[in-house]
N, C-alpha and C. Protein backbone atom coordinates (compact mmCIF):
# COMPACT_ATOMS: atom_id res chain seq x y z
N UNK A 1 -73.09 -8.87 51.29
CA UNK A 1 -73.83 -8.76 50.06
C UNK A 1 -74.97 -9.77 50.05
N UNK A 2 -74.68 -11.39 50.44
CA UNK A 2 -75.96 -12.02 50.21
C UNK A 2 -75.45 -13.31 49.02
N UNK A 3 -76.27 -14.22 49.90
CA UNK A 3 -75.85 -15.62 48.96
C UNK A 3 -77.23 -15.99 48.14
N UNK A 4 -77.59 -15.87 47.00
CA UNK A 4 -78.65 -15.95 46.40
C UNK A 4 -79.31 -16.97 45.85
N UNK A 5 -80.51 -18.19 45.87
CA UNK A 5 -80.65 -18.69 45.34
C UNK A 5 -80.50 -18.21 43.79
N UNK A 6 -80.50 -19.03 42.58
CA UNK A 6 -80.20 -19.10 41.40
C UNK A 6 -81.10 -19.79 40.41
N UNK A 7 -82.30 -19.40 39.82
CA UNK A 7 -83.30 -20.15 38.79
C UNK A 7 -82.99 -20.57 37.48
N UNK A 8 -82.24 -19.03 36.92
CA UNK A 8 -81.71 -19.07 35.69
C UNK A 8 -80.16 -19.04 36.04
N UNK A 9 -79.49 -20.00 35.35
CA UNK A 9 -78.01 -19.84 35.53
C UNK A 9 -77.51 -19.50 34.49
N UNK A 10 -77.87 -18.68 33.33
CA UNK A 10 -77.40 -17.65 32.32
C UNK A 10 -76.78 -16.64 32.23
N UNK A 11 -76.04 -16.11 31.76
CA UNK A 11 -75.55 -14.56 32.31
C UNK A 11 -76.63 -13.83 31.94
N UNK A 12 -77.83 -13.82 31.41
CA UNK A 12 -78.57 -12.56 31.17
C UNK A 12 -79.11 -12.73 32.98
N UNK A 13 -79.23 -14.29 33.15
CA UNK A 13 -80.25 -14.42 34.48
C UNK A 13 -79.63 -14.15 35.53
N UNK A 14 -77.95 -14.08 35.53
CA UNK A 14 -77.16 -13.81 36.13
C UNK A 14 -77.33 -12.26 36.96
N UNK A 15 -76.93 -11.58 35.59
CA UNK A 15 -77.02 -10.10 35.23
C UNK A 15 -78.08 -9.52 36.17
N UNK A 16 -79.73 -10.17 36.14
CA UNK A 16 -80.65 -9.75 36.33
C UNK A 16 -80.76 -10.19 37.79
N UNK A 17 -80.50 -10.80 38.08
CA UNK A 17 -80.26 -11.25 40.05
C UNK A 17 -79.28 -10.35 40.47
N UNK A 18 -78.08 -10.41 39.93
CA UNK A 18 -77.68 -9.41 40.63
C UNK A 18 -77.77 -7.45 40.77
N UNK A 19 -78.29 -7.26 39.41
CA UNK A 19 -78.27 -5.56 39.04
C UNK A 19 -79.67 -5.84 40.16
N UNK A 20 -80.36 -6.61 40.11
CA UNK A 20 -82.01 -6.52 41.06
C UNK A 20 -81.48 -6.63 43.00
N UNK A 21 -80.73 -7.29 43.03
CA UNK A 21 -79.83 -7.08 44.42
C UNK A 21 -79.23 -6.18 44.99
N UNK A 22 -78.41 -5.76 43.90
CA UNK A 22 -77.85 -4.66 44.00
C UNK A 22 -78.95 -3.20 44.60
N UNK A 23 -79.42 -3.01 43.86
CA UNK A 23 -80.53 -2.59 43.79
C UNK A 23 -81.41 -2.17 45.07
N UNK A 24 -81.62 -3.52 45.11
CA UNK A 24 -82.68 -3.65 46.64
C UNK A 24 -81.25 -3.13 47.70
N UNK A 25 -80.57 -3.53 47.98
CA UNK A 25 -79.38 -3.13 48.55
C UNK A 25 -78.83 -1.57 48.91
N UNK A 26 -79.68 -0.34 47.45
CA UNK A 26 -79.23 0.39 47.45
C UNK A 26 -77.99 0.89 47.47
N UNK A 27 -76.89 -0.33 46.16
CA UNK A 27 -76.07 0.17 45.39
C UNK A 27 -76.39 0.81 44.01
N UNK A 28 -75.71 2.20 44.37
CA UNK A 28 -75.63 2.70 42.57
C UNK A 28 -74.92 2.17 41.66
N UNK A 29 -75.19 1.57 40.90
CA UNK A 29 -74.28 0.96 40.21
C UNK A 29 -73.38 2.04 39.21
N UNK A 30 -73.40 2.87 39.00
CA UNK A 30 -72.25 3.90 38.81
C UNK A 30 -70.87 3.99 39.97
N UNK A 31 -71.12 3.31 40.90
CA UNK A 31 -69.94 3.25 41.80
C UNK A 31 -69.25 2.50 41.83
N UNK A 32 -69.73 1.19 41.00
CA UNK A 32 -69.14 -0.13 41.06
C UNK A 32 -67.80 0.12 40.41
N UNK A 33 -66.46 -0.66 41.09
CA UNK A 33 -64.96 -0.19 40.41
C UNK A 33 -64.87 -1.27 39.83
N UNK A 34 -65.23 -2.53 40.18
CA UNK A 34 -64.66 -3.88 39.73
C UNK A 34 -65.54 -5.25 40.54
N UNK A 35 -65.06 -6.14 39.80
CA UNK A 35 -66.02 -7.54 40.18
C UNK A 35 -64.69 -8.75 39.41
N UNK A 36 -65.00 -9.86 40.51
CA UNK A 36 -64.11 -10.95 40.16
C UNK A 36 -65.15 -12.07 40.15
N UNK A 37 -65.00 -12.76 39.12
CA UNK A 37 -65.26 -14.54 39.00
C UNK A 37 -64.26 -15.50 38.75
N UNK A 38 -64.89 -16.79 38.86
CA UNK A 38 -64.21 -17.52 38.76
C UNK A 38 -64.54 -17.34 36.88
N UNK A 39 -63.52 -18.09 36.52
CA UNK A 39 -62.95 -17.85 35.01
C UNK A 39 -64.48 -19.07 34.21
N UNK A 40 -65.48 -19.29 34.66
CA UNK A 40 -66.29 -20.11 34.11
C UNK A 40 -67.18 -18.81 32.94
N UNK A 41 -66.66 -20.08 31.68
CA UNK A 41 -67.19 -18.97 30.61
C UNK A 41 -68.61 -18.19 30.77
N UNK A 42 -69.43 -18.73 31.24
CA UNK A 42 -70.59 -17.62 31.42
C UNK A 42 -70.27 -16.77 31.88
N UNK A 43 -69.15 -16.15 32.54
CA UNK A 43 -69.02 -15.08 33.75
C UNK A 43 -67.73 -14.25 32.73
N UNK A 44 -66.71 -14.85 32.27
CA UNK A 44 -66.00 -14.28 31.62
C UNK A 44 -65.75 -14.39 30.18
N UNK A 45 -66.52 -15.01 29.52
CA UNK A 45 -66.15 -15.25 28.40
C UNK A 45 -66.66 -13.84 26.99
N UNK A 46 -66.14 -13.71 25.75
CA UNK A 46 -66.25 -12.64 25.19
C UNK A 46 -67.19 -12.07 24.79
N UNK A 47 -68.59 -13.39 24.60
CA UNK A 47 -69.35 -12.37 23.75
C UNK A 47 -70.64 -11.81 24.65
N UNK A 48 -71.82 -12.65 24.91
CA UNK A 48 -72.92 -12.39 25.62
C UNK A 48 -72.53 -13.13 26.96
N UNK A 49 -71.48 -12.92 27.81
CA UNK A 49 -71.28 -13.50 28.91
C UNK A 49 -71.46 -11.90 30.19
N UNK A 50 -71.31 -12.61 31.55
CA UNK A 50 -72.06 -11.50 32.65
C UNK A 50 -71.06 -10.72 32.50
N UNK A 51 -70.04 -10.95 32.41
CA UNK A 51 -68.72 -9.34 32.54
C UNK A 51 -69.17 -8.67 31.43
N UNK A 52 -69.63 -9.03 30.10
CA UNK A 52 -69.81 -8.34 29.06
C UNK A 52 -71.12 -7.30 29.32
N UNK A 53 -72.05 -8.26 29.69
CA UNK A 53 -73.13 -7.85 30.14
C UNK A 53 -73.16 -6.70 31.24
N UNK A 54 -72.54 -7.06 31.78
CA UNK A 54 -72.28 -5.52 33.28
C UNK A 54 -71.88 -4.75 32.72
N UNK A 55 -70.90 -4.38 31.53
CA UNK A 55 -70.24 -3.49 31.15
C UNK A 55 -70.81 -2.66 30.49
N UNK A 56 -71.87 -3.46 30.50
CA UNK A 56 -73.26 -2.36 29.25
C UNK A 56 -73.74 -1.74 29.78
N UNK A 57 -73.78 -1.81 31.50
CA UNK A 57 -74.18 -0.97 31.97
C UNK A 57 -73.29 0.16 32.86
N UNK A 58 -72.34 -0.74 32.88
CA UNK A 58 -71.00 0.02 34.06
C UNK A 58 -70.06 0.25 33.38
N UNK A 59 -69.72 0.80 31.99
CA UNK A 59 -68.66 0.49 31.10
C UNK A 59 -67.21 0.51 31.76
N UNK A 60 -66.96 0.74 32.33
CA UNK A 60 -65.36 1.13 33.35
C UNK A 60 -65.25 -0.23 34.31
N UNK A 61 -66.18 -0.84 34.32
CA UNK A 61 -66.54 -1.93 35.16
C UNK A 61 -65.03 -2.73 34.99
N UNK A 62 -64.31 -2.89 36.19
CA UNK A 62 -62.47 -3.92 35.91
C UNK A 62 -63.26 -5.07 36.26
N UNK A 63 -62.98 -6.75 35.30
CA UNK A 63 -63.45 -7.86 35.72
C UNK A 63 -62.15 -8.22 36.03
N UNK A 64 -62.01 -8.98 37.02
CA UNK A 64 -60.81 -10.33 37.37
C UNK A 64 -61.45 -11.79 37.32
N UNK A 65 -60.67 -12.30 36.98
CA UNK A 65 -61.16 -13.55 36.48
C UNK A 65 -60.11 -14.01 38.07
N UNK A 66 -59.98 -14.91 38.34
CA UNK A 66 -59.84 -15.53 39.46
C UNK A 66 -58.40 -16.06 39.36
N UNK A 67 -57.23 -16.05 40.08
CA UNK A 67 -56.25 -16.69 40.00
C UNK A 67 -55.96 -18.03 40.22
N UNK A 68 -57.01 -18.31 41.36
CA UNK A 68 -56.79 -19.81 41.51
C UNK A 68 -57.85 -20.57 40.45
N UNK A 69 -58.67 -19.79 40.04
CA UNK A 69 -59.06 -20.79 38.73
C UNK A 69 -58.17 -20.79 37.32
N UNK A 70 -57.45 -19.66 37.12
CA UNK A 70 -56.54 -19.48 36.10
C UNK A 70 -55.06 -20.20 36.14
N UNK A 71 -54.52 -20.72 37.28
CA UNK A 71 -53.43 -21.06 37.61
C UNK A 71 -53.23 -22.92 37.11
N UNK A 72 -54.28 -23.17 37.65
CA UNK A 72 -54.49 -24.92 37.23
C UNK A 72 -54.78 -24.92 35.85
N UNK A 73 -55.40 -24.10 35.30
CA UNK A 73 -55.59 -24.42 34.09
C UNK A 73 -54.37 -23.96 33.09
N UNK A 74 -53.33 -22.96 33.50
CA UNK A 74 -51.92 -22.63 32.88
C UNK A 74 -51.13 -24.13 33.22
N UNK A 75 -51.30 -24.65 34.54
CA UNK A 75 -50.49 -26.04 34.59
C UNK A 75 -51.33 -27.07 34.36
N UNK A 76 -52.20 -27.61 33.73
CA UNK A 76 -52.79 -28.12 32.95
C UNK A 76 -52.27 -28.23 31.65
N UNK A 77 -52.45 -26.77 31.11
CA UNK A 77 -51.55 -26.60 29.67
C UNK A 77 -50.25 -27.31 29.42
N UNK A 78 -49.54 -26.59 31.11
CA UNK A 78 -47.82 -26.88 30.83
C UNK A 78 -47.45 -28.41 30.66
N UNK A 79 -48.70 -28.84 31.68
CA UNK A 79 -48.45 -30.34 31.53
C UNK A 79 -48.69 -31.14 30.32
N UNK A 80 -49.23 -31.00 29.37
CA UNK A 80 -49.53 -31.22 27.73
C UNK A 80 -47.90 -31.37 27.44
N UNK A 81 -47.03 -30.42 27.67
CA UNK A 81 -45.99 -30.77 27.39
C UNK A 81 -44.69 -31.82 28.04
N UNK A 82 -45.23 -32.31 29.01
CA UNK A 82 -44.41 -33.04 29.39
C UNK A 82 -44.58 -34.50 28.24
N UNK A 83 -43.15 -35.40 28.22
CA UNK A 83 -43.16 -36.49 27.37
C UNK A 83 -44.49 -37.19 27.93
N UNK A 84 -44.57 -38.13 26.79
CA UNK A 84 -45.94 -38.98 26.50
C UNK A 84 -45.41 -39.51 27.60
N UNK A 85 -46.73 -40.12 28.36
CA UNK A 85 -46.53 -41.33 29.05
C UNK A 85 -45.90 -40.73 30.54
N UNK A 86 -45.34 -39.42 30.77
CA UNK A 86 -44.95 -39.27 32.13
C UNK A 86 -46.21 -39.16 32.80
N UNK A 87 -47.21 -38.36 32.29
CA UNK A 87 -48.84 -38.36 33.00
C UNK A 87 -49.10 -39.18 33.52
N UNK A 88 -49.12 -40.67 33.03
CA UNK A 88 -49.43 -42.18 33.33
C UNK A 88 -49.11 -42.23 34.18
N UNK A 89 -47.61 -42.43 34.23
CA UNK A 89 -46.37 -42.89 35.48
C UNK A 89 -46.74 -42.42 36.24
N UNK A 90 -47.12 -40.69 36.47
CA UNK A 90 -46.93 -39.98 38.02
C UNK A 90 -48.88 -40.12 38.43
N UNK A 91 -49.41 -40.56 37.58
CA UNK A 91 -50.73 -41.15 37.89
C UNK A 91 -50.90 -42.76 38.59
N UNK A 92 -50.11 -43.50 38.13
CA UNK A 92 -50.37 -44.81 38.30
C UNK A 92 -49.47 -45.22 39.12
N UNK A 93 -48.40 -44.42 39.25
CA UNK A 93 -47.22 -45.18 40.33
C UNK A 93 -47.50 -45.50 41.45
N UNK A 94 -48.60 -44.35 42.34
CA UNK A 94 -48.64 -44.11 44.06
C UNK A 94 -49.92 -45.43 43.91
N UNK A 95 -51.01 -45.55 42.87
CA UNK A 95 -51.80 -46.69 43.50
C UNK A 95 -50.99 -48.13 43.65
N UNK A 96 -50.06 -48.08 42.66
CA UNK A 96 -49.31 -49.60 41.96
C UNK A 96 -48.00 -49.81 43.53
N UNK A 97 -47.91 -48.97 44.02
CA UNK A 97 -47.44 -49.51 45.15
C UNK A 97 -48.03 -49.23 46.55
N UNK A 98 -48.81 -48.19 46.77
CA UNK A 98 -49.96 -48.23 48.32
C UNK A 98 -50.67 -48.69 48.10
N UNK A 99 -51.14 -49.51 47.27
CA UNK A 99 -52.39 -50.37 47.15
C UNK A 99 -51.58 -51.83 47.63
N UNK A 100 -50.71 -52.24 47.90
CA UNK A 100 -50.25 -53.42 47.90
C UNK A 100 -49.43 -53.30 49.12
N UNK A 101 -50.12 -54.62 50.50
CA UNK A 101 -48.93 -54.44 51.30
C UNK A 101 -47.41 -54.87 50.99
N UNK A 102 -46.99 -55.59 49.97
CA UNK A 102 -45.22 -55.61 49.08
C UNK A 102 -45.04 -54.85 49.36
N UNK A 103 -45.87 -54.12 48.25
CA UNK A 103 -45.31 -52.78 47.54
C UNK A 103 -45.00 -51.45 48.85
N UNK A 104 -45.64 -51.44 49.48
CA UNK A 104 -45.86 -50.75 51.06
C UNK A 104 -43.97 -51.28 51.44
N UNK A 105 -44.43 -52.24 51.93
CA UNK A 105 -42.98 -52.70 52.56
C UNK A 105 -41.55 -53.06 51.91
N UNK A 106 -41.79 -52.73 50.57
CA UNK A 106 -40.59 -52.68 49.80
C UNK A 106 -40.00 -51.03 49.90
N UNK A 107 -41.27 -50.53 49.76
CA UNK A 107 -40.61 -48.89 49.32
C UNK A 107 -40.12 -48.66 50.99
N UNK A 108 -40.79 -48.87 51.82
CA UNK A 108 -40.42 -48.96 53.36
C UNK A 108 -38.60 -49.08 53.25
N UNK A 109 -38.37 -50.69 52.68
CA UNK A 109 -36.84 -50.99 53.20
C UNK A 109 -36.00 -50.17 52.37
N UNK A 110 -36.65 -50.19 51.01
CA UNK A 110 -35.64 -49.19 50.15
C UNK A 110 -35.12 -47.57 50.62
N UNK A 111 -36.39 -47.18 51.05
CA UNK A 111 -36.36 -45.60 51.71
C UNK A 111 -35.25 -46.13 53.16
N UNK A 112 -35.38 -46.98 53.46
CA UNK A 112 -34.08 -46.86 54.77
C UNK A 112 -32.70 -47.44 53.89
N UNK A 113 -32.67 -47.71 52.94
CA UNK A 113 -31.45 -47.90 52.81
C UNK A 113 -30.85 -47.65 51.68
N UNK A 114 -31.65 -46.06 51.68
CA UNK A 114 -31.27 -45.29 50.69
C UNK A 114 -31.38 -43.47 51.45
N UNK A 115 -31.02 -44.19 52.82
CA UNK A 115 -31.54 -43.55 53.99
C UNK A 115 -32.48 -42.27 53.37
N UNK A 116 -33.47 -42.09 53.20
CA UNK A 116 -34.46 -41.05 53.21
C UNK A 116 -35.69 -41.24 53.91
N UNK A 117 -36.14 -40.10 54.25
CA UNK A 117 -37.28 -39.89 55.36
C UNK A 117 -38.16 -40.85 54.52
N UNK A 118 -39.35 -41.67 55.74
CA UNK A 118 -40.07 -42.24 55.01
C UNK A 118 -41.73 -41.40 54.97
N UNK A 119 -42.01 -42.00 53.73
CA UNK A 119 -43.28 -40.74 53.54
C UNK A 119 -44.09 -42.00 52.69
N UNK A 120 -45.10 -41.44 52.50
CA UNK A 120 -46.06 -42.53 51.45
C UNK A 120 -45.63 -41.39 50.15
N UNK A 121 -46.15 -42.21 49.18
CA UNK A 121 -46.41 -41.35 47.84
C UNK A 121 -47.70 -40.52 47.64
N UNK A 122 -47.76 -39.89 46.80
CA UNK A 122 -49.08 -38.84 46.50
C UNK A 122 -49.74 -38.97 45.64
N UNK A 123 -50.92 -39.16 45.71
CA UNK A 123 -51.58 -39.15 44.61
C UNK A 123 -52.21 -38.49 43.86
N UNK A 124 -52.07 -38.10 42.71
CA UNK A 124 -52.52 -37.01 42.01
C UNK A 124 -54.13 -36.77 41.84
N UNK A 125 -54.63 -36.18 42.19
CA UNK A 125 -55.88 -35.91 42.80
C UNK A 125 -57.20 -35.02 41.35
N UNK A 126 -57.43 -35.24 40.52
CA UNK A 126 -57.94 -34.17 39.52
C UNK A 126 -58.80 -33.62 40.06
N UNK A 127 -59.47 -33.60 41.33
CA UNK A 127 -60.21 -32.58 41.69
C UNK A 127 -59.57 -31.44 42.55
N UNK A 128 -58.45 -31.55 42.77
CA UNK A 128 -57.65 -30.88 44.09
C UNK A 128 -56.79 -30.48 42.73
N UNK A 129 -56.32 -28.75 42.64
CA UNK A 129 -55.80 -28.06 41.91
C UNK A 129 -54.33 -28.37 42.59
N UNK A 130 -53.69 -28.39 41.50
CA UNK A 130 -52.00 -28.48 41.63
C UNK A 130 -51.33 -29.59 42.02
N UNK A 131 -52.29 -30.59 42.50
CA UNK A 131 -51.70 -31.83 43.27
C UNK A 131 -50.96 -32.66 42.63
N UNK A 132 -50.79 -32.46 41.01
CA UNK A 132 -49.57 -32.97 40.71
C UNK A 132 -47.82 -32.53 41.18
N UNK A 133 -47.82 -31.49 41.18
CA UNK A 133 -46.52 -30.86 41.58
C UNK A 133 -46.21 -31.61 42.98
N UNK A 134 -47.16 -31.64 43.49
CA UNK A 134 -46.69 -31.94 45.14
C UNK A 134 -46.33 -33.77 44.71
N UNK A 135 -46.94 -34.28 44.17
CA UNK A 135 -46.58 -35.85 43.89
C UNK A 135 -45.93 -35.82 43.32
N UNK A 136 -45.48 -35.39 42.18
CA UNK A 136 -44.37 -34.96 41.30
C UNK A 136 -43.10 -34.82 42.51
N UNK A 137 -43.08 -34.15 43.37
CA UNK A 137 -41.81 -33.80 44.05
C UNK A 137 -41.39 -35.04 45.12
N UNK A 138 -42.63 -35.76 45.50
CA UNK A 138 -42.65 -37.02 45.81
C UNK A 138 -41.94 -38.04 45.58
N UNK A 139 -42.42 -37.86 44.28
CA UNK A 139 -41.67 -39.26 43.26
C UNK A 139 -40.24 -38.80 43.04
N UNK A 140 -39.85 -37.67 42.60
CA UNK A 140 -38.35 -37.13 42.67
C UNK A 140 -37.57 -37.40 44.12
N UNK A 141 -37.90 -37.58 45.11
CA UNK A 141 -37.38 -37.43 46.84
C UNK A 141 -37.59 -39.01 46.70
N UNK A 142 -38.66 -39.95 46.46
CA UNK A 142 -38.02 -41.76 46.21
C UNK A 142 -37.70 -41.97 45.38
N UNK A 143 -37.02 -41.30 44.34
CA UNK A 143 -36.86 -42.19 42.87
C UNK A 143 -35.91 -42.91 42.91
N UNK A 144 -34.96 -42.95 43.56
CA UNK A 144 -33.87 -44.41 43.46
C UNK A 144 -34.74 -45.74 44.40
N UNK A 145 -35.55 -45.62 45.37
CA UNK A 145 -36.17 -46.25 45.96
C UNK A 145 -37.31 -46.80 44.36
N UNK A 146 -38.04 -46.31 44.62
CA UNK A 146 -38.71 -46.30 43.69
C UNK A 146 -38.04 -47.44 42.04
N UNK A 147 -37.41 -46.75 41.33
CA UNK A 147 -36.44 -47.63 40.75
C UNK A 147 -36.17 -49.16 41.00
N UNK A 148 -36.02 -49.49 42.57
CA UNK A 148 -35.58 -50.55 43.19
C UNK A 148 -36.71 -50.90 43.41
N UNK A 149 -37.86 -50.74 43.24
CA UNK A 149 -39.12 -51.91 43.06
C UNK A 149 -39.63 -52.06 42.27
N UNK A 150 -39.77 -51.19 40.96
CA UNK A 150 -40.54 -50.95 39.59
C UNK A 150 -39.07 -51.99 38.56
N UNK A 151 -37.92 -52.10 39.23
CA UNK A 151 -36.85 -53.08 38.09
C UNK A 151 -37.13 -54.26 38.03
């Protein structure tokens, strides 16, 4: 299809780069079945956004909004519900001990004699989707270690 520079980043300007691509391309746009974005409100949102906008012309037009942009933002939500203050903890724990050679070599002796594989901790990443779960499961696999340096 073609990677397009972008002047106007509007959905009308949107709209108009691509129905003009299309176009030059020699797609009918009566054939079009469906189109996916990422879930960024210009592209999906309800009122004058580009899915709305295509549809004015393609009415049957199926949009998908993107799963991996929809998925972080459902665990985003879920995470609102965890107790106050666990956010913090599974945020601040992995610097408050890999930042420190102690802290390094404490969780070291504890993880052997609490015999578990030794691993570093994870750090929760806000640009990297989901990377709490994976540190999250982290901190669950040292938490008696863990325990034994934070007492």
């Amino acid at each position: 299809m073609g990677l397009l520079p972008i002047a106007d980043a509007t959905a009308e300007g949107q709209k108009r780069l691509m129905l003009n691509h299309l176009s030059n391309l020699g797609v009918r746009l009566q054939k079009l079945i469906s189109i996916g974005f990422d879930n960024a409100n210009v592209n999906t949102g309800q009122q004058k956004e580009l899915g709305v906008l295509l549809r004015a012309v393609v009415p049957d037009l199926f949009i998908l909004g993107c799963a991996s942009h929809s998925l972080p933002l459902c665990s985003m939500y879920a995470a609102k519900e965890m107790p106050d203050g666990l956010d913090v903890f599974i945020r601040d724990v992995t610097p408050y001990v890999e930042n420190s050679p102690k802290g390094i070599a404490e969780l070291k002796a504890h993880q052997e004699f609490y015999h578990i594989k030794s691993h570093k901790l994870l750090q929760v990443e806000s640009t990297r989707w989901l990377s709490s779960k994976a540190a999250i499961q982290r901190i669950q696999e040292k938490w008696n270690p863990l325990l034994a340096i934070l007492d």
